[in-house]
Protein backbone atom coordinates (compact mmCIF):
# COMPACT_ATOMS: atom_id res chain seq x y z
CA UNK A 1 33.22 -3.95 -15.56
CA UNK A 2 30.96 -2.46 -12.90
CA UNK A 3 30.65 -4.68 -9.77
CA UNK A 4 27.59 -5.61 -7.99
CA UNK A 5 27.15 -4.41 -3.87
CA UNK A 6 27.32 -8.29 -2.99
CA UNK A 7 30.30 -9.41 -5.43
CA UNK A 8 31.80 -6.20 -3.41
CA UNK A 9 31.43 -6.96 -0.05
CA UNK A 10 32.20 -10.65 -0.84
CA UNK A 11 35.35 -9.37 -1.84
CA UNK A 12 35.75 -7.59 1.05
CA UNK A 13 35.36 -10.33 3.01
CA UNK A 14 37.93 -12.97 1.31
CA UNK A 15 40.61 -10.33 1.17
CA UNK A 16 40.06 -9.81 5.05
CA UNK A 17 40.48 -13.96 5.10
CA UNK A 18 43.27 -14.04 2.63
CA UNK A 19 45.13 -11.04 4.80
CA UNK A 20 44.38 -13.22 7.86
CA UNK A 21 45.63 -16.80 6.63
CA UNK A 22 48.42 -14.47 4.74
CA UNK A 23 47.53 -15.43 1.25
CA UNK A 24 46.50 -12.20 0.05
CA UNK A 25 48.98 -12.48 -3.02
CA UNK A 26 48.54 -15.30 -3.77
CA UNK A 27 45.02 -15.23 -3.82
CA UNK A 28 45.11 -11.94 -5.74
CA UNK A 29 46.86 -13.78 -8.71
CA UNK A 30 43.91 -16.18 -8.38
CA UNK A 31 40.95 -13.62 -8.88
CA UNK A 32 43.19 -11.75 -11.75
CA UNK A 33 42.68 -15.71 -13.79
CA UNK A 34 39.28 -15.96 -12.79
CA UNK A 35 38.14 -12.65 -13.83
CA UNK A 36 40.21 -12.62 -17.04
CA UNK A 37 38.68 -16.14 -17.70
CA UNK A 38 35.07 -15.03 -17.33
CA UNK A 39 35.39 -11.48 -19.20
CA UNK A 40 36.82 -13.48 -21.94
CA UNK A 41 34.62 -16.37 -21.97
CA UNK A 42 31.05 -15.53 -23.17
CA UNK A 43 29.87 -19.15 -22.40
CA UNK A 44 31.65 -19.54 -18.80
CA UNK A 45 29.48 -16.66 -18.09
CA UNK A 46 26.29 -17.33 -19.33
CA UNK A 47 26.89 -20.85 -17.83
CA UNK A 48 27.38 -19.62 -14.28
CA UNK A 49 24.41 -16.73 -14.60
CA UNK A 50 21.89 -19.88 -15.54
CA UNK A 51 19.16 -20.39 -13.27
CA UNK A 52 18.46 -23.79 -15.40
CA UNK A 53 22.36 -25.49 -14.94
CA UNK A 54 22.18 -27.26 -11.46
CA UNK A 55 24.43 -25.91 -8.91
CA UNK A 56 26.46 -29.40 -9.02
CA UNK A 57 27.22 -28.89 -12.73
CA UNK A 58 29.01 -25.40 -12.15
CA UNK A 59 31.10 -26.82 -9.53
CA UNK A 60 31.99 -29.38 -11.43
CA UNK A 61 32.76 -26.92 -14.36
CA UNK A 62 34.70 -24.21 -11.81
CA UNK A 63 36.55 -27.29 -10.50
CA UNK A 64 37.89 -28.54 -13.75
CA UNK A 65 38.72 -24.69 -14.98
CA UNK A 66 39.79 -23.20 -12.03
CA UNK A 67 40.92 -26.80 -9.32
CA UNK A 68 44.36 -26.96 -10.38
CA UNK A 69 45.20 -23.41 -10.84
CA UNK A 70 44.38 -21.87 -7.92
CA UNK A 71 44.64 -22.43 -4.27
CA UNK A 72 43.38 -23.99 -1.77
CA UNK A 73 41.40 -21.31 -0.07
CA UNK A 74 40.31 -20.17 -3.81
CA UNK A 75 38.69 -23.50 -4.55
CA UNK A 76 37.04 -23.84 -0.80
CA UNK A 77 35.52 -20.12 -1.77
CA UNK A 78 34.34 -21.24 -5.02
CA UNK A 79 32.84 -23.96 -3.79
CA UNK A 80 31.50 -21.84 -1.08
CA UNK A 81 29.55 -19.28 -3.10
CA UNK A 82 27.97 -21.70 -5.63
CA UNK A 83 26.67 -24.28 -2.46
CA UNK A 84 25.18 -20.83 -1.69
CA UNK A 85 23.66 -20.63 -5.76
CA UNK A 86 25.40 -17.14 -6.31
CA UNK A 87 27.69 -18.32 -8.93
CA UNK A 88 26.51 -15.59 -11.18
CA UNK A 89 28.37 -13.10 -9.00
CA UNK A 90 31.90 -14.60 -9.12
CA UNK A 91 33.07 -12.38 -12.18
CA UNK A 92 31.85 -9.36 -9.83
CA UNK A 93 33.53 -10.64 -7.02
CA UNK A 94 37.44 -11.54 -8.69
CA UNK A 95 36.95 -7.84 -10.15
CA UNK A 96 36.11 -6.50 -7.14
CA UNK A 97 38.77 -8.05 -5.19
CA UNK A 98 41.17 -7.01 -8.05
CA UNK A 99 40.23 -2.99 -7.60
CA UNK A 100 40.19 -3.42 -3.88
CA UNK A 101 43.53 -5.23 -3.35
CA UNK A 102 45.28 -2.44 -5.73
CA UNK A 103 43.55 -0.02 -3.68
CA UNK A 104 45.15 -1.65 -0.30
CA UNK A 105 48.73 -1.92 -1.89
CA UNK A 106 48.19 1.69 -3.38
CA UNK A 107 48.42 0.48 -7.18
CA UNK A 108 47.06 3.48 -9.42
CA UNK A 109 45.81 2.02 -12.96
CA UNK A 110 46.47 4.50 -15.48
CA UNK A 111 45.00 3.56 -18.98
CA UNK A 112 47.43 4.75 -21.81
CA UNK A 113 45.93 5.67 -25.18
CA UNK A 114 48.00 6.69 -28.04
CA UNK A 115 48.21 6.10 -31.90
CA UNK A 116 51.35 3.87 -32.54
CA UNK A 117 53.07 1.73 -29.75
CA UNK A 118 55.22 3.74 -28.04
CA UNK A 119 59.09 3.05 -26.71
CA UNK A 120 60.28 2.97 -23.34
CA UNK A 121 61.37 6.69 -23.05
CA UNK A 122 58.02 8.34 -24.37
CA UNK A 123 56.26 5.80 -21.72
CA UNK A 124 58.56 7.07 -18.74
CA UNK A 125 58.13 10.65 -20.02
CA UNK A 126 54.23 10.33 -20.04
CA UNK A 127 54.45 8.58 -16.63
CA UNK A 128 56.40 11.75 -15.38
CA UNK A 129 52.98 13.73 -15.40
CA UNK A 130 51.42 11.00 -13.48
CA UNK A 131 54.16 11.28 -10.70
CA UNK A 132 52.38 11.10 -7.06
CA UNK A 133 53.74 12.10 -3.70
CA UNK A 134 52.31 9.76 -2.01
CA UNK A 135 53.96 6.43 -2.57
CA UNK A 136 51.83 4.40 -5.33
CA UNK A 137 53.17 2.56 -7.51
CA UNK A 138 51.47 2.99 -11.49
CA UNK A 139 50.05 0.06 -13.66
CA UNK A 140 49.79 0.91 -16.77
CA UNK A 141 47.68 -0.49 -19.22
CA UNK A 142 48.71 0.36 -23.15
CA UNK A 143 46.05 1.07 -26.01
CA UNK A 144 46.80 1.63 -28.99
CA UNK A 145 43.68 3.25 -30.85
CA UNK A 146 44.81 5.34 -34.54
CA UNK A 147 42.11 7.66 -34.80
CA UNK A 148 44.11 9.89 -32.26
CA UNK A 149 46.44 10.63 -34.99
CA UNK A 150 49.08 11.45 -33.28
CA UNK A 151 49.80 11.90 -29.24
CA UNK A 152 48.57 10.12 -26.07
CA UNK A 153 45.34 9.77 -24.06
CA UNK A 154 46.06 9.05 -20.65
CA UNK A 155 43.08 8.20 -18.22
CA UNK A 156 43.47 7.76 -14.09
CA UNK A 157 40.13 6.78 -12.51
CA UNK A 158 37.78 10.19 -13.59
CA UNK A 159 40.64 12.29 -14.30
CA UNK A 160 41.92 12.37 -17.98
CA UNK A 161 44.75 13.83 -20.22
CA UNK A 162 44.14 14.36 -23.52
CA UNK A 163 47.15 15.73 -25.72
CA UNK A 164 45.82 13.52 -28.60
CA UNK A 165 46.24 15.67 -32.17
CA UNK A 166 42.08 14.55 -33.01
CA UNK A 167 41.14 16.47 -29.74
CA UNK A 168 43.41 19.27 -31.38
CA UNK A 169 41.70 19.01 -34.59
CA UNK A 170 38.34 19.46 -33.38
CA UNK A 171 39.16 22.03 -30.76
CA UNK A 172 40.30 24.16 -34.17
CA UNK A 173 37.59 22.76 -35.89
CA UNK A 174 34.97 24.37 -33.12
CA UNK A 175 37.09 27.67 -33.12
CA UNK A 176 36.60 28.12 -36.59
CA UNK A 177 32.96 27.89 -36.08
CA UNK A 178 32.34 30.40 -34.25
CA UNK A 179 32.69 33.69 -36.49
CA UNK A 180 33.61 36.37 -34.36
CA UNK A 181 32.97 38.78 -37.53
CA UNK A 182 28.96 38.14 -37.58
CA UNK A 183 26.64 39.36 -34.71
CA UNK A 184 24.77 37.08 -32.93
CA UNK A 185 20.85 37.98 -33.08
């Protein structure tokens, strides 16, 4: 999900309140629900993008979803940004606080793709590639996707690793295209 500028900086601006009142955990677990909630919940967010839903009924909806799940400071910045009728930016926001707080505890998200679920030991040898030097820790998030036909896919931010037998396939596939036996006019 790509942010917004303002669901960024809003972001930006509870984790620097959430450092300072030393919640930042805490309220990190609370934008992981909230996000989750909205990306699966077609009608929670077409509800809070509405310009014809008063501003009173979507706090009274993010109060009874959200009141006693999160915390304190959560709920008084809910209630903040929809008194301010930006409600329709809260999904940007939780994601953006999500990228920005694994960015602060240097949390690398690397996206596993492979064709059957895989066991423990083919997960820590995969991970092996991904070692860094520089202290982060790596989340890893498993797909499991069959066309590949057999091998991984991993994926870290713009950087990708693709050992996947399809990619194989049509790398042989493109070699015997080209026939090196007739000239090219």
């Amino acid at each position: 999900m790509r942010e917004s500028l303002a669901g960024s900086r809003y972001a930006k601006s509870l984790i620097a309140l959430s450092i300072e009142k030393n919640e930042l955990d805490a309220i990190y677990s609370d934008m992981v629900l909230i996000s989750e909630t909205i990306e699966q919940s077609k009608g929670l967010d077409t509800l809070l993008k509405s310009p014809v839903v008063k501003t009173d009924k979507k706090q009274g909806v993010l109060t009874a979803i959200f009141g006693k799940n999160t915390t304190e400071l959560t709920k008084q910045f809910l209630v903040l940004i929809s008194s301010r009728n930006r409600e329709a930016l809260i999904g940007d926001i939780a994601s953006a606080f999500v990228r920005q707080y694994k960015v602060i505890n240097k949390i690398i998200v690397a996206e596993l793709t492979s064709a059957v679920k895989l066991d423990a030991a083919q997960k820590e040898k995969i991970l092996q590639l991904l070692n860094t030097q520089d202290g982060s820790s790596i989340e890893v998030i498993e797909k499991i996707n069959p066309d590949i036909i057999g091998g991984f896919i991993v994926r870290v931010d713009d950087k990708q690793i693709d050992a996947s037998i399809s990619r194989k396939l049509n790398d042989l596939r493109q070699d015997f295209s080209k026939n090196q036996y007739i000239a090219d006019f």
